[in-house]
N, C-alpha and C. Protein backbone atom coordinates (compact mmCIF):
# COMPACT_ATOMS: atom_id res chain seq x y z
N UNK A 1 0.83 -1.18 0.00
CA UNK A 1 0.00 0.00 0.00
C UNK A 1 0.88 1.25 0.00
N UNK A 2 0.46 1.97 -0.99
CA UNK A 2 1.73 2.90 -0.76
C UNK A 2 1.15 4.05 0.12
N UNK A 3 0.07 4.01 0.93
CA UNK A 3 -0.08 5.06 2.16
C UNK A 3 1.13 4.89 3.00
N UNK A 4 1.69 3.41 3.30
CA UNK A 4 2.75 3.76 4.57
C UNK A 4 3.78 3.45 4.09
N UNK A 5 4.15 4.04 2.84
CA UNK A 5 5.46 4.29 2.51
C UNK A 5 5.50 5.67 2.63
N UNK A 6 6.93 6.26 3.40
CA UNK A 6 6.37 8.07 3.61
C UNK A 6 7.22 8.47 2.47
N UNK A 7 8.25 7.89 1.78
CA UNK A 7 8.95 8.38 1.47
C UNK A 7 8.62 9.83 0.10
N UNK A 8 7.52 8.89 -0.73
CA UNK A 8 7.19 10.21 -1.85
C UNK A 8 6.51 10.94 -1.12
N UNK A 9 5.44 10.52 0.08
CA UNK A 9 5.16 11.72 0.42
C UNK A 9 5.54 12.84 1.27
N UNK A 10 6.46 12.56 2.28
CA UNK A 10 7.27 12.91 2.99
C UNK A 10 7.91 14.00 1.90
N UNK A 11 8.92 14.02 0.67
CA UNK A 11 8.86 14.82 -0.15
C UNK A 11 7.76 16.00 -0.66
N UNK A 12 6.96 15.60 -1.42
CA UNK A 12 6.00 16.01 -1.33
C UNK A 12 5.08 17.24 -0.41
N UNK A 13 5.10 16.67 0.91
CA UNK A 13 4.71 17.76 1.73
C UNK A 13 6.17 18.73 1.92
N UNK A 14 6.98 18.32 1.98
CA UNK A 14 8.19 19.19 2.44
C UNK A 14 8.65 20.32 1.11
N UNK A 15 8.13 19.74 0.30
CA UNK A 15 8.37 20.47 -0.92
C UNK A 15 7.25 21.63 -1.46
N UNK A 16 5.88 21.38 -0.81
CA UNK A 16 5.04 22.20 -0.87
C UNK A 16 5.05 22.88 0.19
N UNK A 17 5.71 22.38 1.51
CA UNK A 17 5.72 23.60 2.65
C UNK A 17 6.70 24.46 2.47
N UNK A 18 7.81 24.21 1.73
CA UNK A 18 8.46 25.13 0.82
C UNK A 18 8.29 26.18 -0.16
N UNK A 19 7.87 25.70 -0.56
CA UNK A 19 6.78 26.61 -1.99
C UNK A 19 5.67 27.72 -1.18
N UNK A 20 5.28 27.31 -0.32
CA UNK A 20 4.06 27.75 0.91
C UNK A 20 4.96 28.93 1.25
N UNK A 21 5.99 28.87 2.32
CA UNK A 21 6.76 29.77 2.79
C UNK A 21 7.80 30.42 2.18
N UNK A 22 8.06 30.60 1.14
CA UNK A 22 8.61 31.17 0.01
C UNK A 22 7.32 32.28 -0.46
N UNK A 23 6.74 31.93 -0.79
CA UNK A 23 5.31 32.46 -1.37
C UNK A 23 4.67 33.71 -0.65
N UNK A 24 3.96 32.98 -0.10
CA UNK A 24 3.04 33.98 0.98
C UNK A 24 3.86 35.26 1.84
N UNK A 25 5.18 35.15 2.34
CA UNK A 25 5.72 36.29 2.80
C UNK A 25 5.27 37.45 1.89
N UNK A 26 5.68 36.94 0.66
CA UNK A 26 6.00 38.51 -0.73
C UNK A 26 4.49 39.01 -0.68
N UNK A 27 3.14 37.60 -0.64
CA UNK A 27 1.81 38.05 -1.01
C UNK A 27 1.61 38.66 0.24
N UNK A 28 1.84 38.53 1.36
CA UNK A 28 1.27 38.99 3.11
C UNK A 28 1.90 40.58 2.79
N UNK A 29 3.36 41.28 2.21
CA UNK A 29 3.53 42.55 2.17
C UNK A 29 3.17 43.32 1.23
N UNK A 30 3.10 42.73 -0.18
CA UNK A 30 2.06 43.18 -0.76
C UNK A 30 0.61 43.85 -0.63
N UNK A 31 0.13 43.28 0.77
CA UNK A 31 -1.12 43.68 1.07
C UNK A 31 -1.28 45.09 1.95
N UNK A 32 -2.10 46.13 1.34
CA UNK A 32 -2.50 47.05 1.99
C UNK A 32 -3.63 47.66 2.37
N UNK A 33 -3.96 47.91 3.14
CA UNK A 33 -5.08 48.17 4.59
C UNK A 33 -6.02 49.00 3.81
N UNK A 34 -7.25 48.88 3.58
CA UNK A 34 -8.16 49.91 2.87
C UNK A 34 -8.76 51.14 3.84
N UNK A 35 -8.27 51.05 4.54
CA UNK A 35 -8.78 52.39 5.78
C UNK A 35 -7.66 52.51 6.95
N UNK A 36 -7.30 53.93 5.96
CA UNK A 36 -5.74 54.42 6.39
C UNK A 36 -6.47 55.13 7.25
N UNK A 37 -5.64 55.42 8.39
CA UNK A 37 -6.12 56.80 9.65
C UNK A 37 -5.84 57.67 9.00
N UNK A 38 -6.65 58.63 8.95
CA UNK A 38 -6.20 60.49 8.73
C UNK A 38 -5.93 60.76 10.41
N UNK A 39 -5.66 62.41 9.98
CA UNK A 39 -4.71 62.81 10.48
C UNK A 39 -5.75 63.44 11.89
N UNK A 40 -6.96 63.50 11.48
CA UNK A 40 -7.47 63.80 12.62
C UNK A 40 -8.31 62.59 13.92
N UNK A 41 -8.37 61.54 13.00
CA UNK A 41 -8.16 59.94 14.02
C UNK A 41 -7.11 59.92 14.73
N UNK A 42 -5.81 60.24 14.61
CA UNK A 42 -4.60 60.13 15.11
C UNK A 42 -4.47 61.22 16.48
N UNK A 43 -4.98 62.89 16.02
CA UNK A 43 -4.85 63.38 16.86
C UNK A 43 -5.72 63.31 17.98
N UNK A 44 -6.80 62.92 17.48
CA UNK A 44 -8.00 62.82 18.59
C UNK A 44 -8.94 61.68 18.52
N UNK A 45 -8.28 60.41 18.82
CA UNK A 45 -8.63 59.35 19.06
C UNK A 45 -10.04 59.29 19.84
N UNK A 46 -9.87 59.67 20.73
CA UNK A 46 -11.58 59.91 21.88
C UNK A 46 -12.14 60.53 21.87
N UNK A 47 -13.62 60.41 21.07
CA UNK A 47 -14.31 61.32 21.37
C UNK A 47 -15.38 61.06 22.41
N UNK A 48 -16.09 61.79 23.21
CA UNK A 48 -17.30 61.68 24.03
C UNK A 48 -18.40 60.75 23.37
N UNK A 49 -18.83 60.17 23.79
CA UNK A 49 -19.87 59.16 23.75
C UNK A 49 -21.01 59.51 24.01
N UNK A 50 -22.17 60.07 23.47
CA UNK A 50 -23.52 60.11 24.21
C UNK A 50 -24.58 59.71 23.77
N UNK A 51 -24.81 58.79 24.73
CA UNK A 51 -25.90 57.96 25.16
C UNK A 51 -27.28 58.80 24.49
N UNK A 52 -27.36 57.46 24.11
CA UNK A 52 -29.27 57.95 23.83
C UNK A 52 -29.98 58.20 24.74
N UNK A 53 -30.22 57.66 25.91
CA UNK A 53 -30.89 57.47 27.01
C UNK A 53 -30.32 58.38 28.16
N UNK A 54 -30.57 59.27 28.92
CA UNK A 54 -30.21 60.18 29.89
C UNK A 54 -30.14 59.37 31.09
């Protein structure tokens, strides 16, 4: 049965977890955030909160 032979697959996975982590770094920095802070989120993070209800 060639399930418990590891050897091709043992390759196999090691060779695609290769390919995997090679890969995805370049695609993960590539990626950029669609809702940049402006400049007035930054300065004034908190604003007052008011309640509907008194």
């Amino acid at each position: 049965m060639p399930q418990l032979n590891p050897n091709p697959w043992f390759l196999i996975w090691l060779s695609s977890w290769l390919i995997f982590l090679l890969t995805m770094p370049q695609l993960i920095t590539m990626f950029k955030p669609l809702n940049l802070p402006t400049k007035n989120q930054i300065l004034n993070p908190l604003d007052p909160w008011h309640w509907p209800w008194p």
